[in-house]
Every structure is written in structure tokens, then in C-alpha cells.
C-alpha atoms as a PDB file:
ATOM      1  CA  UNK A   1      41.942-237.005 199.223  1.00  0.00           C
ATOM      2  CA  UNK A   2      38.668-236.946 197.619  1.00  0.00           C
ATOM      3  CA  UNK A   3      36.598-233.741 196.610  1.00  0.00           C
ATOM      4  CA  UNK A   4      33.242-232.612 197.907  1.00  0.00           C
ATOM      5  CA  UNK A   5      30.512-235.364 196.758  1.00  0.00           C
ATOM      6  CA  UNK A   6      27.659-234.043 195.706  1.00  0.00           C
ATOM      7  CA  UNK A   7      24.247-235.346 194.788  1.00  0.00           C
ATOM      8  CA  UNK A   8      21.991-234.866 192.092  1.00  0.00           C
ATOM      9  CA  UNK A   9      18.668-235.482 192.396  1.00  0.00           C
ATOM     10  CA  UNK A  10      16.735-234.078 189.273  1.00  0.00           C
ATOM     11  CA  UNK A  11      17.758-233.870 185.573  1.00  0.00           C
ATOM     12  CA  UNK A  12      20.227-230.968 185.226  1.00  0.00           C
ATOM     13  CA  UNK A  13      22.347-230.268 181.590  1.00  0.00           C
ATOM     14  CA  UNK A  14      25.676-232.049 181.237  1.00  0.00           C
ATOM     15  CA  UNK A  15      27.917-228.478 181.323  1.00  0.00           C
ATOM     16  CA  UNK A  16      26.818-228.268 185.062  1.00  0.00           C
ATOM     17  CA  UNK A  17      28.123-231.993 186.097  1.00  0.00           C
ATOM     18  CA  UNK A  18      31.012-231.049 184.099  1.00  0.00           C
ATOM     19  CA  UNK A  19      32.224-227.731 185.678  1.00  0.00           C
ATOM     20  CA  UNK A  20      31.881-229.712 189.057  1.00  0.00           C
ATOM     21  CA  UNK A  21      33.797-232.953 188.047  1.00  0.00           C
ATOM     22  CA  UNK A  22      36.441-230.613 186.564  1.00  0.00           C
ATOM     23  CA  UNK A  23      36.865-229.153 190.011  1.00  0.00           C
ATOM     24  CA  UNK A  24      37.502-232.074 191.605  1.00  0.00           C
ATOM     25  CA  UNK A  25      34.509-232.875 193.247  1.00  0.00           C
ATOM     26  CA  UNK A  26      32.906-236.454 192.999  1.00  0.00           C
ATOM     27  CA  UNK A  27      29.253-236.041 191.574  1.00  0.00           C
ATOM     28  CA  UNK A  28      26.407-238.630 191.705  1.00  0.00           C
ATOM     29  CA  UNK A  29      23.758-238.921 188.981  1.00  0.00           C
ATOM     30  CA  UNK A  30      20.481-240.153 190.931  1.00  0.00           C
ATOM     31  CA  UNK A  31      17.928-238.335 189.215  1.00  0.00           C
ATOM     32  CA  UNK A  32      15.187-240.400 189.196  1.00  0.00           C
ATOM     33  CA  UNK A  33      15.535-241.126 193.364  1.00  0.00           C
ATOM     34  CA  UNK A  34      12.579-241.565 195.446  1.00  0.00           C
ATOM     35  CA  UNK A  35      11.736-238.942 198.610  1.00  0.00           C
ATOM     36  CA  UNK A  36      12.330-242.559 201.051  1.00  0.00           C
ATOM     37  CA  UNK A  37      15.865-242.752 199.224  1.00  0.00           C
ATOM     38  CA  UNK A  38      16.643-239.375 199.467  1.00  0.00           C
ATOM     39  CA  UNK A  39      16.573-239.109 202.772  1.00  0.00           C
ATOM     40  CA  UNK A  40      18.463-242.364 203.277  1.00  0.00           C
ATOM     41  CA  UNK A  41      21.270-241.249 200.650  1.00  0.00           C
ATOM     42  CA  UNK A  42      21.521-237.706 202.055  1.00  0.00           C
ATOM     43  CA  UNK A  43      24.103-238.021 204.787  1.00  0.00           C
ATOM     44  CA  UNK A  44      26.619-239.137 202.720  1.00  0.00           C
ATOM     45  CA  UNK A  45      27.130-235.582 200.578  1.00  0.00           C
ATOM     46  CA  UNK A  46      28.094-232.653 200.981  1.00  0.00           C
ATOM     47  CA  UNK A  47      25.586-230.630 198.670  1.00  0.00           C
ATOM     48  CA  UNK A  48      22.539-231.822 196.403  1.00  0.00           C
ATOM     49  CA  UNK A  49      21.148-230.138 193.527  1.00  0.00           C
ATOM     50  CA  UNK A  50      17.687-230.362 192.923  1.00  0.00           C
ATOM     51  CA  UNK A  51      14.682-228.618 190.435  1.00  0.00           C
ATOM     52  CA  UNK A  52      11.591-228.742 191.055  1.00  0.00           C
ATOM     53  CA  UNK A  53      10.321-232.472 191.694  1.00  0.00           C
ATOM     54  CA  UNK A  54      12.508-233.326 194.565  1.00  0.00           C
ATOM     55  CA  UNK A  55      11.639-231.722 198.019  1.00  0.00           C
ATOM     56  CA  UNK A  56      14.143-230.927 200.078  1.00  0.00           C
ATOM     57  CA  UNK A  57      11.986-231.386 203.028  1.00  0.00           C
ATOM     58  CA  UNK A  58      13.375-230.760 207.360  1.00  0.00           C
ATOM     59  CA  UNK A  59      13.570-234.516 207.622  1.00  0.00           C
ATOM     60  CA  UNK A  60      15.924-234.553 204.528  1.00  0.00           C
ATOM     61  CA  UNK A  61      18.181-231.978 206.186  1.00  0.00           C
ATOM     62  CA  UNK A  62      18.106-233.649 209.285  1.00  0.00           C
ATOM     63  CA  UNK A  63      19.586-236.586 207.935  1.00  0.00           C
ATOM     64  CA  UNK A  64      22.483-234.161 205.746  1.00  0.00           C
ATOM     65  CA  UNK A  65      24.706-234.480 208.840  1.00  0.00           C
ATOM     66  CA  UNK A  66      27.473-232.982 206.395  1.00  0.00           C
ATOM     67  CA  UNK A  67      25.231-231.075 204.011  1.00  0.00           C
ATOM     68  CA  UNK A  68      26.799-227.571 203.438  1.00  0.00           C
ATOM     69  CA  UNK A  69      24.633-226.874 200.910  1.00  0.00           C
ATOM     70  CA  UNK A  70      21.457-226.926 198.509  1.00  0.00           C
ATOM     71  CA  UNK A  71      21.655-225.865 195.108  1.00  0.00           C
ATOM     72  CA  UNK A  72      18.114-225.287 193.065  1.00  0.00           C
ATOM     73  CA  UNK A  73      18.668-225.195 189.527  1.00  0.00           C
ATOM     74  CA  UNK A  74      15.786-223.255 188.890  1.00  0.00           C
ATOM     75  CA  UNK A  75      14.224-219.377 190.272  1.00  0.00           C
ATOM     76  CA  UNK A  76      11.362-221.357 192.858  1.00  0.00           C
ATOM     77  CA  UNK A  77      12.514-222.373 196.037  1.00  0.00           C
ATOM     78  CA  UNK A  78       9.177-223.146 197.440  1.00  0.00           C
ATOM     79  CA  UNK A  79      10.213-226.970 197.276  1.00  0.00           C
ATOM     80  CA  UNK A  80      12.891-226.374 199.933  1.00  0.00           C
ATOM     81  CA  UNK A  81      12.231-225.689 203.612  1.00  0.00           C
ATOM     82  CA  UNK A  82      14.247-222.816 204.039  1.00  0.00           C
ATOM     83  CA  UNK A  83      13.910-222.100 207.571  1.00  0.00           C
ATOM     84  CA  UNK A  84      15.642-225.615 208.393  1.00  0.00           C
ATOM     85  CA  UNK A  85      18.300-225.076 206.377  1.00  0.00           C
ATOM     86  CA  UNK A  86      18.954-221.778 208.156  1.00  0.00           C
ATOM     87  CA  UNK A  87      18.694-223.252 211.304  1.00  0.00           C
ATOM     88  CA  UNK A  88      21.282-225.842 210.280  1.00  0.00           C
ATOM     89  CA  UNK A  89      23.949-223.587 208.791  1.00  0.00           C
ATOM     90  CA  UNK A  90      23.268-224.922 205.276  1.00  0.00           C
ATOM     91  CA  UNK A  91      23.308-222.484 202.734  1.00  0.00           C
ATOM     92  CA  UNK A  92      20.408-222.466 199.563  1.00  0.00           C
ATOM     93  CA  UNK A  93      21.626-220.989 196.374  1.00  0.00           C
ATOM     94  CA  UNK A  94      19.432-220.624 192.564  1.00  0.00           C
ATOM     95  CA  UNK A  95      20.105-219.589 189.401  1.00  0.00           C
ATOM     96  CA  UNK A  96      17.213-216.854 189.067  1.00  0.00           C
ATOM     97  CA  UNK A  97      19.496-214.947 186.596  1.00  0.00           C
ATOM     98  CA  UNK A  98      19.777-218.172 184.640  1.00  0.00           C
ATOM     99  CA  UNK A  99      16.355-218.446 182.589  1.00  0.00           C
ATOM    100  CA  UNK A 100      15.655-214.494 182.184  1.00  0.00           C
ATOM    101  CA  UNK A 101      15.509-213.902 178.515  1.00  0.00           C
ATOM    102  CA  UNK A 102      13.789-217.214 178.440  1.00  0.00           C
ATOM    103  CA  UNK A 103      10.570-216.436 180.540  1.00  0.00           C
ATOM    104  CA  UNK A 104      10.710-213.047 179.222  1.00  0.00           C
ATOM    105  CA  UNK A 105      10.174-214.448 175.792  1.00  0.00           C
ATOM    106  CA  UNK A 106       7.154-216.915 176.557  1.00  0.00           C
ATOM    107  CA  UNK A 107       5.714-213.753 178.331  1.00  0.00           C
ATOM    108  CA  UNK A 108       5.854-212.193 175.452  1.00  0.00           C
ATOM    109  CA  UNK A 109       5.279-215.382 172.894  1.00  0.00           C
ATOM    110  CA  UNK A 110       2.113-215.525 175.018  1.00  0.00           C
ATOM    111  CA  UNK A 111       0.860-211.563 174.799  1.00  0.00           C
ATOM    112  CA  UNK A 112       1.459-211.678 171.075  1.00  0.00           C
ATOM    113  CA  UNK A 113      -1.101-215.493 170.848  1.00  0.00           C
ATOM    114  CA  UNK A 114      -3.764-213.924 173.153  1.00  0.00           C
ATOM    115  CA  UNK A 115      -3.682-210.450 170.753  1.00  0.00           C
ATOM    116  CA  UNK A 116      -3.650-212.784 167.392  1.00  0.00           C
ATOM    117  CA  UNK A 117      -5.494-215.842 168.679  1.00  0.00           C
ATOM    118  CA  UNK A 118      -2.928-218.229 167.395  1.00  0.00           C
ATOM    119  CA  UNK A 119      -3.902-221.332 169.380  1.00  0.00           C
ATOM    120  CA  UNK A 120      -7.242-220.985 168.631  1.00  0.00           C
ATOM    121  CA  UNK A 121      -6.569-220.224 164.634  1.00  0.00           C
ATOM    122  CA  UNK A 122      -4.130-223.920 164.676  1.00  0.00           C
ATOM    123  CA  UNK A 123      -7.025-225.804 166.748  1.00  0.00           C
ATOM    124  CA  UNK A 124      -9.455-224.814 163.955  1.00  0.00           C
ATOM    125  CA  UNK A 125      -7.058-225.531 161.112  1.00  0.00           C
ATOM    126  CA  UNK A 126      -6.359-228.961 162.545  1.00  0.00           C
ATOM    127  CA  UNK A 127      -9.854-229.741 163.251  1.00  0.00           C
ATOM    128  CA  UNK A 128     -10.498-228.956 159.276  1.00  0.00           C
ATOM    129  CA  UNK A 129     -12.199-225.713 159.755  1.00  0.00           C
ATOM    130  CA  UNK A 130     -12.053-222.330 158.001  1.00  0.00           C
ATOM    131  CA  UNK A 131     -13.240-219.890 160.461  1.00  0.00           C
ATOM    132  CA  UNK A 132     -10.910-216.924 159.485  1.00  0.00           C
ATOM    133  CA  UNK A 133     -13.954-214.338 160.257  1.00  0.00           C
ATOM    134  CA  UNK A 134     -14.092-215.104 163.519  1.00  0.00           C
ATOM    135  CA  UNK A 135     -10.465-214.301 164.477  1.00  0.00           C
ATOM    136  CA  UNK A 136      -9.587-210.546 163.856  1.00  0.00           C
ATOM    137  CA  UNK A 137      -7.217-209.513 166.949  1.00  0.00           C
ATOM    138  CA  UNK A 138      -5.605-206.737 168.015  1.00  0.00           C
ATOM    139  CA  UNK A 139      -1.959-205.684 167.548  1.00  0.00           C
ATOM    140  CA  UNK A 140       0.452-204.627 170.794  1.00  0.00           C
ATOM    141  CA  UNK A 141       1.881-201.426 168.765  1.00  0.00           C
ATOM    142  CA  UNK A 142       0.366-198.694 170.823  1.00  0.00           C
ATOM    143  CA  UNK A 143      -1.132-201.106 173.599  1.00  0.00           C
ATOM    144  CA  UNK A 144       0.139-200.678 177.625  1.00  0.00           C
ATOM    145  CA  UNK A 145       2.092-203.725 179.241  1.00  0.00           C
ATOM    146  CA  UNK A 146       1.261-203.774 183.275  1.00  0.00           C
ATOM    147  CA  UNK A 147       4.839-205.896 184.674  1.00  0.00           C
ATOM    148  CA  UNK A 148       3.883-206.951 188.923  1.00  0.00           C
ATOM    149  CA  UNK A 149       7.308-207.064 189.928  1.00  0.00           C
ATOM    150  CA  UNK A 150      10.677-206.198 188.232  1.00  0.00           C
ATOM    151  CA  UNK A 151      13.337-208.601 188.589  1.00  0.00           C
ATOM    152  CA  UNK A 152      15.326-209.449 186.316  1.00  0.00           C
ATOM    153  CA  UNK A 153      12.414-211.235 183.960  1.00  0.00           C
ATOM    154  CA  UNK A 154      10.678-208.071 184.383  1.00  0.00           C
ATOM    155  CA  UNK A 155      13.340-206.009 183.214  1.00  0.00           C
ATOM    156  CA  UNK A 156      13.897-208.199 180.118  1.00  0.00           C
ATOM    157  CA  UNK A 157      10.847-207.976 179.023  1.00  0.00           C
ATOM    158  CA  UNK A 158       9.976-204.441 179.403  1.00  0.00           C
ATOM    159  CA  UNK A 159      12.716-203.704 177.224  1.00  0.00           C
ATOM    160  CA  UNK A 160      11.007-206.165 174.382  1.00  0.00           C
ATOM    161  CA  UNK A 161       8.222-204.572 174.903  1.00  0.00           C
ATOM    162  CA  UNK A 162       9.205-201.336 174.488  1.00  0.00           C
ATOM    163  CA  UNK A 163      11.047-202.330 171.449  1.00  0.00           C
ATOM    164  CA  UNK A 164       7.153-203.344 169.979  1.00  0.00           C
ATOM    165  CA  UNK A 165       6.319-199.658 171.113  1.00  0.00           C
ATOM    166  CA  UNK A 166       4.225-200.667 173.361  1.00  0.00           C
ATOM    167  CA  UNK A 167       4.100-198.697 176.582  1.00  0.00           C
ATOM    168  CA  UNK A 168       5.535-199.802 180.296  1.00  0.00           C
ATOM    169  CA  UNK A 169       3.975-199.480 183.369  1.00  0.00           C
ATOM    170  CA  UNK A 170       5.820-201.450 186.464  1.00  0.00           C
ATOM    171  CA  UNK A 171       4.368-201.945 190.119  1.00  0.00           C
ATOM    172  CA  UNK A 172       7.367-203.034 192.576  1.00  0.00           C
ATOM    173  CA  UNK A 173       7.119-202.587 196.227  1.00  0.00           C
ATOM    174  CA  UNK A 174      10.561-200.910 196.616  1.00  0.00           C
ATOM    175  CA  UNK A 175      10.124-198.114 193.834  1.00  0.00           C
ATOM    176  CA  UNK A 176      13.294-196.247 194.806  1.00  0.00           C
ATOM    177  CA  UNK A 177      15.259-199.728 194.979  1.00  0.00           C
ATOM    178  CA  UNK A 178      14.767-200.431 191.154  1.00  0.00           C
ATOM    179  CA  UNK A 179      13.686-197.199 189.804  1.00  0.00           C
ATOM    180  CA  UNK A 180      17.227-196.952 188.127  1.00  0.00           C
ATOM    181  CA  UNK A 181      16.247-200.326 186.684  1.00  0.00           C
ATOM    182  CA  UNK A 182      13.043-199.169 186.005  1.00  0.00           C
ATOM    183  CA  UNK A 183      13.784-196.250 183.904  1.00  0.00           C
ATOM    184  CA  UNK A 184      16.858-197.790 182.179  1.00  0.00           C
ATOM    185  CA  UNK A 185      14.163-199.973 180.935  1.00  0.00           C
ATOM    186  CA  UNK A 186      11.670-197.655 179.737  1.00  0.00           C
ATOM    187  CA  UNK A 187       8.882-198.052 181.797  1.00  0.00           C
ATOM    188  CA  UNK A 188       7.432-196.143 184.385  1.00  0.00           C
ATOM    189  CA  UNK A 189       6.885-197.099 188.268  1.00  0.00           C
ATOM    190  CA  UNK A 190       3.511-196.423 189.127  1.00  0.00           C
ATOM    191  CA  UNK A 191       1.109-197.944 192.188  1.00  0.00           C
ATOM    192  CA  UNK A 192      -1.066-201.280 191.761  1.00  0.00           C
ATOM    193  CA  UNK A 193      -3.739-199.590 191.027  1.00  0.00           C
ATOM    194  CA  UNK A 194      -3.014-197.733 188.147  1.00  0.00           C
ATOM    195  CA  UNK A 195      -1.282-200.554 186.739  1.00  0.00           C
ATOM    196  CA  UNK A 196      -4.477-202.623 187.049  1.00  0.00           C
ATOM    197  CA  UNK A 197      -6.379-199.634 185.309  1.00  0.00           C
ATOM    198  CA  UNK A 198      -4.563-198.688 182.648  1.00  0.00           C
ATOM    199  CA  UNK A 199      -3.535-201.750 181.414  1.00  0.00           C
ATOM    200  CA  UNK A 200      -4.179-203.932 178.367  1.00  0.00           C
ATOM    201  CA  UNK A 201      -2.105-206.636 179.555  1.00  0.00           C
ATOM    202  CA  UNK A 202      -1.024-207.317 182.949  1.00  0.00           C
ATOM    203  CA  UNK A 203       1.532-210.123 183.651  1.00  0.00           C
ATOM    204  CA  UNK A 204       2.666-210.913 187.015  1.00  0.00           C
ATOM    205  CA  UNK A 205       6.740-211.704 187.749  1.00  0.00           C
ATOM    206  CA  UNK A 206       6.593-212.377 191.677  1.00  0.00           C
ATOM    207  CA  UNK A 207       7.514-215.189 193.878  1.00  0.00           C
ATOM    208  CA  UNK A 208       5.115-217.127 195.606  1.00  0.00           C
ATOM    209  CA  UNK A 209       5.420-215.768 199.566  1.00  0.00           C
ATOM    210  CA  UNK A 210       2.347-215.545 202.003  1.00  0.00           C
ATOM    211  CA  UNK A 211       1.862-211.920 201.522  1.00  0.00           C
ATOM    212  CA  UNK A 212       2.048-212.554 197.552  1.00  0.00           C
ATOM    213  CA  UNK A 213      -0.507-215.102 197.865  1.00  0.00           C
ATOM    214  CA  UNK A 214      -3.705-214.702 195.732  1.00  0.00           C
ATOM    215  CA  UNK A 215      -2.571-210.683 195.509  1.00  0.00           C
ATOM    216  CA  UNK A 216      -4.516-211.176 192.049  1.00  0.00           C
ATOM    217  CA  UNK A 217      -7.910-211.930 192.963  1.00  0.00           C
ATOM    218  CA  UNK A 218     -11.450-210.397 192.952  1.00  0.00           C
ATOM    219  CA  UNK A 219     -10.982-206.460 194.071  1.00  0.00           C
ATOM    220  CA  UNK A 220      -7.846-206.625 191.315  1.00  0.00           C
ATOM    221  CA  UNK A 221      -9.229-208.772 188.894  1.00  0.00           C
ATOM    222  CA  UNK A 222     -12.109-205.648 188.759  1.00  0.00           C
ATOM    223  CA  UNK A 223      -9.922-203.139 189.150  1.00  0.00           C
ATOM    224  CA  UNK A 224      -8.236-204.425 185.625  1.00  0.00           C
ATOM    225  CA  UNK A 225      -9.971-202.716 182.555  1.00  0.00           C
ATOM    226  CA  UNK A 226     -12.754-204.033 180.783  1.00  0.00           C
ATOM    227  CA  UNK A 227     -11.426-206.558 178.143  1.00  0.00           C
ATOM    228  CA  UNK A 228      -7.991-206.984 179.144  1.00  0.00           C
ATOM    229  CA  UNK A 229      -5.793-210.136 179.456  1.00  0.00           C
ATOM    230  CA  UNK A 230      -3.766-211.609 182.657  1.00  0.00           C
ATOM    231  CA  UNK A 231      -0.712-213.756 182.495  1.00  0.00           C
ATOM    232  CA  UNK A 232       1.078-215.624 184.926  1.00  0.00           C
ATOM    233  CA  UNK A 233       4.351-217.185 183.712  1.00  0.00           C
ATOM    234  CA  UNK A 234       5.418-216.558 188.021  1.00  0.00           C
ATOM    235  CA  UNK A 235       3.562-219.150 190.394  1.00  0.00           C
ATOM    236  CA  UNK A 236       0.139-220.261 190.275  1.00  0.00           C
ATOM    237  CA  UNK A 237      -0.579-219.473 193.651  1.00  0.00           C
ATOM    238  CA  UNK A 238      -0.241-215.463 192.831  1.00  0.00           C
ATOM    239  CA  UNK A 239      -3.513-215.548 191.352  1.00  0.00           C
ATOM    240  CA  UNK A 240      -6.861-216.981 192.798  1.00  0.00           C
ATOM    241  CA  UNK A 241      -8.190-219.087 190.054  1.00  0.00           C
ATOM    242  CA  UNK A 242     -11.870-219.156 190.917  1.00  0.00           C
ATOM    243  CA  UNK A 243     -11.816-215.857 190.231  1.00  0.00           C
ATOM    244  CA  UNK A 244     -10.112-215.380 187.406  1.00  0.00           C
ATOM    245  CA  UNK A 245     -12.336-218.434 186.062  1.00  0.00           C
ATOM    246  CA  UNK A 246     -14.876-216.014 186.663  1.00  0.00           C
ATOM    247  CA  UNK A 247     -13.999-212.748 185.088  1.00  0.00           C
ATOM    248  CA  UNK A 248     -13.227-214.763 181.729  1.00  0.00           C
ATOM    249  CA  UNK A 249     -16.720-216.389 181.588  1.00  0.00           C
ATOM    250  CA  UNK A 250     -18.586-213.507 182.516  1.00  0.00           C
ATOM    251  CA  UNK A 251     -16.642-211.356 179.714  1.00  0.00           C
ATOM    252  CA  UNK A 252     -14.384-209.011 182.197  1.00  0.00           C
ATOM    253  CA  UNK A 253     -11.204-210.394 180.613  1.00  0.00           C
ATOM    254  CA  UNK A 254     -10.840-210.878 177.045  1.00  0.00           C
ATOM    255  CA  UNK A 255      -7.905-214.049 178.103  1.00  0.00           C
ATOM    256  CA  UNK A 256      -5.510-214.783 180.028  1.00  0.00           C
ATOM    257  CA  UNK A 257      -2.288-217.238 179.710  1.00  0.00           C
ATOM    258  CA  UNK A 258      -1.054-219.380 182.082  1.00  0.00           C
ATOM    259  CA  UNK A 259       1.879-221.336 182.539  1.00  0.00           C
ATOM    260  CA  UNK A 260       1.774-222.260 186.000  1.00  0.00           C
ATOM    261  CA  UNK A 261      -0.873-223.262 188.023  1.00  0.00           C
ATOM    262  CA  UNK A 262      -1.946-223.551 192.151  1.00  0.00           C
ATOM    263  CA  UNK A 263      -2.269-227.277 191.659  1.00  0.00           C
ATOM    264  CA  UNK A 264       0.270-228.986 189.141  1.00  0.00           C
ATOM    265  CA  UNK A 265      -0.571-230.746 187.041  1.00  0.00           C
ATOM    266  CA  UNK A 266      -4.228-229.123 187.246  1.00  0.00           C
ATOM    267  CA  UNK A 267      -6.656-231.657 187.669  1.00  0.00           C
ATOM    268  CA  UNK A 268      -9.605-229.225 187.055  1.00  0.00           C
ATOM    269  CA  UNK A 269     -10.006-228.348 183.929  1.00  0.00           C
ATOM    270  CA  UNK A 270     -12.633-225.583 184.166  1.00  0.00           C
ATOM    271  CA  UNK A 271     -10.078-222.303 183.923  1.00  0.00           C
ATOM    272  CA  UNK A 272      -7.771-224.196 181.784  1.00  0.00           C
ATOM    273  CA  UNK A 273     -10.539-225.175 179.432  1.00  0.00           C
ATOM    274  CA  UNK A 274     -11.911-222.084 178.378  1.00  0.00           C
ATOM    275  CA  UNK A 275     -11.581-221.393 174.759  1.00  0.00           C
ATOM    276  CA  UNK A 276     -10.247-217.774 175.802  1.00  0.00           C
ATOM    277  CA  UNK A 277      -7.315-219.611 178.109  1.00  0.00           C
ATOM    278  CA  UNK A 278      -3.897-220.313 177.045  1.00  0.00           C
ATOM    279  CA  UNK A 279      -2.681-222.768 179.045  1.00  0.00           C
ATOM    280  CA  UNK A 280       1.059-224.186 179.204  1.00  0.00           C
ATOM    281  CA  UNK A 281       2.750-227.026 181.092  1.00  0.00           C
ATOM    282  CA  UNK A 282       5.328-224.750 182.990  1.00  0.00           C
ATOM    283  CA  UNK A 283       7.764-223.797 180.593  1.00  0.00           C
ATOM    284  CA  UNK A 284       9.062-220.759 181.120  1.00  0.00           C
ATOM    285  CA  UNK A 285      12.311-221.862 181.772  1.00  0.00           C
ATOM    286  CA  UNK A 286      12.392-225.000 179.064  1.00  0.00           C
ATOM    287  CA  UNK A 287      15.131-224.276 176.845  1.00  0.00           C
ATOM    288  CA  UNK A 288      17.952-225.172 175.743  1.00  0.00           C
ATOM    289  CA  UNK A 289      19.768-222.485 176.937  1.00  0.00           C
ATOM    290  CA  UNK A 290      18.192-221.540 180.165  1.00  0.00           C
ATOM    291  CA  UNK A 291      19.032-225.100 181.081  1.00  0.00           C
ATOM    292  CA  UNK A 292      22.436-224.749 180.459  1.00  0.00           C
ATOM    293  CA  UNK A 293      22.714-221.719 182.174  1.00  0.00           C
ATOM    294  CA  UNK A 294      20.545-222.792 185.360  1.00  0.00           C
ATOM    295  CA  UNK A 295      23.089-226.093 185.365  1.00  0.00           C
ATOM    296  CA  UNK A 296      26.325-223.930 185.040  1.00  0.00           C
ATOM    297  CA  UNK A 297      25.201-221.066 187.381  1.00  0.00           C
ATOM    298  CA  UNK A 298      24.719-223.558 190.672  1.00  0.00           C
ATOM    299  CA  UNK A 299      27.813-225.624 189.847  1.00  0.00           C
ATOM    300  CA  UNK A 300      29.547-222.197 189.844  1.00  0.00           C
ATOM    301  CA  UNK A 301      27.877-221.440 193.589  1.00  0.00           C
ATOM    302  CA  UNK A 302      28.700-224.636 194.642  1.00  0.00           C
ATOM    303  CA  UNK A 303      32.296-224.105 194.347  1.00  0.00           C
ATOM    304  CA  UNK A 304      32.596-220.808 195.773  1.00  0.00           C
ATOM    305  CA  UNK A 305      30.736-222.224 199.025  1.00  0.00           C
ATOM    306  CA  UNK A 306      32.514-225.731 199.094  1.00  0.00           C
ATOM    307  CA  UNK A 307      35.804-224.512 197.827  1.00  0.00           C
END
């Protein structure tokens, strides 16, 4: 009798596919199939693994007649529409714990180019120009981190940053939840306002959810102090951009870096563009071995639910 079949639609790394085969189950490589094909090839597994291009829409599931499950090898699950699968029985899994230390390190790859001004010092050198005068920075020794959320990323890199000697501050909406986290970390839970206030750098480590949306706009943006810097390595849709556009021209922020973005690709270039913007193609998660581990985690999940 044959295994569970199971479909994947988006580039995943080989040790996933692997695990699964190894297990019995027959897996098929479609990962350049179209949203029409999808939905026309659906009915004949029993889970599909996605990332981030496919959507894994209520017509999709509709046509999974024996779809068990969805697998997401990634943290987002914004391109799935989780309320159909509930309503179906079908269970969504991730692999949030998968690409930790690897956000956690942009993050950080990210504080230490906004202090230094390391993209802008490389643009100038390969343009030909000297301008070494113009770039003093600042150093993170001494300087106060402000982490939105603590997850697991958030957790990483409060420890990192800690180990910099910089000091932690962490706003989560259930303190006494994570405060054994929090503290194990070296930080200290305080409320989004402080945060905002007594930070240097603030970097935001939520999902995207309607009441996270734009929960970095104007009243926070100017709540922030005077020259400091904003990053979002979460979802773009955490931050309004129009006004963060603004506080950077009008001198409010010193920078920001962003690796994700409301629209993506961004096809305005007017926040991205600023000379006091670092600006990434999303990704956080783009290694080696957070791909691994985001392949080998859902394969795991998958045979726990499918047996």
C-alpha cells in the first residue's frame, strides 16, 4: 500500500523531501506550479508544503477533498486562509523555531550597519569616493535595544545583545507569560511606551494580525526618542510606511532597516530610497541553515499528523 502523497509547491531543502521519502510517503516536486494548477492538482494529496509564494487560498482547500494537512516552511502564515482550514478539519503547522538565530542575526547585522553606516561607506567606495569625514557613527556598547514582542527571535537576540552590553528593554502583551523568558534573557519587561522612549533602537518581532496592524505609526513613531532607528525584520504591514517615510525626512529618526515591506516587492521607492534606509529583499530567514531546519521541522510535523 502506498504512503501519504504529499505535494510540494515551493522550493524547500533536500533533508526535508528526504526525511519524508524515508518514511514512506510518496512526495511530489512541483515547485514552480501555477495557483490554476494548484487547485486542479490538490485533491489528489494528502498534505502540501508551501513558503511563501504559493497561497493556499478556500478554493484550494475546497478542492483538498483528502487534504489532512498544510505545512508552511516558514514563521508567516498570512498566505494561508486559516479559518477554512479549520472549518475543514485540516490542520496548519510552521517551523517558527526553525530560522531563530537566523533573523536574530540580520536584526542585529542590521543595528550594527545603521550605528557604523556600512552600506553607505561601500556605496561611496564603489562609486570612487573618499568621504570618510562624513561617516563617524556610534557604537551599541552602552546603547538600549527596544524588542516588540518576544518569541523566540526576540529571545535570541536579546541575549546577543546583551552579550554587546547593550541594555534590554522588551514590550510583550502577556508579561507574566514570558517574563521567565524575559529575565533568563536579560532584559527587562516594561510597557510600549517606555520602550518607545527610552530606546535607541527599536525593532519589532510580531506577526502580522489586525490588531498588530500599523501598531507602529504616527503617535509611536513620536513617542520614539529623537534620533533613534526602527527595524522591521517581522512583516511590513506592522509599521505604517508613510509615516515612517516621514519621521526619517524630517530628521525624527536617524534610520531605520527594513527587510520586509507592506507591498512586496515595493514598487515605491520613496521610504526605501532614502539614503538613511537600509533596505533588504526579505531575508531574514535566507540561510543555509534556517532552510534546512524550516525543511526538516515540517517534514517532522507531517509525520506525527499523517502517521
Amino acid at each position: 500500500m502506498d504512503g501519504p502523497r504529499v505535494l510540494v509547491c515551493d522550493p524547500i531543502h533536500d533533508e526535508g523531501v528526504k526525511i519524508l521519502r524515508e518514511a514512506g510517503y510518496i512526495v511530489d516536486l512541483r515547485t514552480s506550479i501555477t495557483a490554476n494548477e494548484f487547485v486542479d492538482a490538490v485533491g489528489d494529496f494528502d498534505a502540501i508544503v508551501v513558503r511563501s509564494r504559493t497561497k493556499v487560498t478556500e478554493q484550494a482547500l475546497e478542492a483538498g477533498k483528502r487534504l489532512k494537512a498544510v505545512a508552511r516552511a516558514g514563521v508567516g502564515l498570512d498566505n494561508i486562509d486559516l479559518n477554512a482550514a479549520k472549518q475543514r478539519g485540516i490542520i496548519v503547522v510552521n517551523s517558527p523555531e526553525a530560522p531563530s538565530n537566523a533573523v536574530a542575526e540580520l536584526v542585529l547585522g542590521l543595528m550594527l550597519s545603521l550605528a557604523r553606516r556600512i552600506p553607505e561607506a561601500d556605496d561611496s567606495m564603489k562609486k570612487g569616493k573618499w568621504i570618510k569625514k562624513r561617516l563617524t557613527g556610534i557604537e551599541l556598547k552602552g546603547k538600549t535595544l527596544g524588542i516588540i514582542g518576544f518569541g523566540r527571535i526576540g529571545y535570541q537576540l536579546a541575549k546577543k545583545a546583551g552579550a554587546l552590553e547593550m541594555r534590554v528593554l522588551t514590550y510583550v502583551r502577556e508579561r507574566e507569560k514570558f517574563i521567565e523568558f524575559v529575565e533568563e534573557a536579560g532584559a527587562d519587561a516594561v510597557d510600549l511606551d517606555e520602550l518607545l522612549g527610552s530606546s535607541d533602537f527599536v525593532t519589532i518581532h510580531v506577526p502580522l494580525l489586525p490588531q498588530t496592524k500599523h501598531m507602529i505609526g504616527t503617535e509611536e513613531i513620536s513617542a520614539m526618542k529623537d534620533g533613534a532607528y526602527l527595524i522591521n525584520a517581522a512583516r511590513g504591514g506592522v509599521i505604517d510606511e508613510e509615516a515612517l517615510r516621514k519621521a526619517l525626512v524630517s530628521g525624527k529618526l536617524a534610520g531605520a532597516a527594513l527587510d520586509v515591506y507592506e507591498e512586496e516587492p515595493p514598487r515605491d521607492i520613496s521610504l526605501t530610497g532614502l539614503q538613511n534606509v537600509v533596505s533588504l529583499p526579505h531575508i531574514g530567514a535566507a540561510t543555509i541553515e534556517a532552510k534546512r531546519a524550516s525543511s526538516t521541522v515540517v517534514a517532522e510535523k507531517l509525520i506525527k499528523i499523517l502517521g
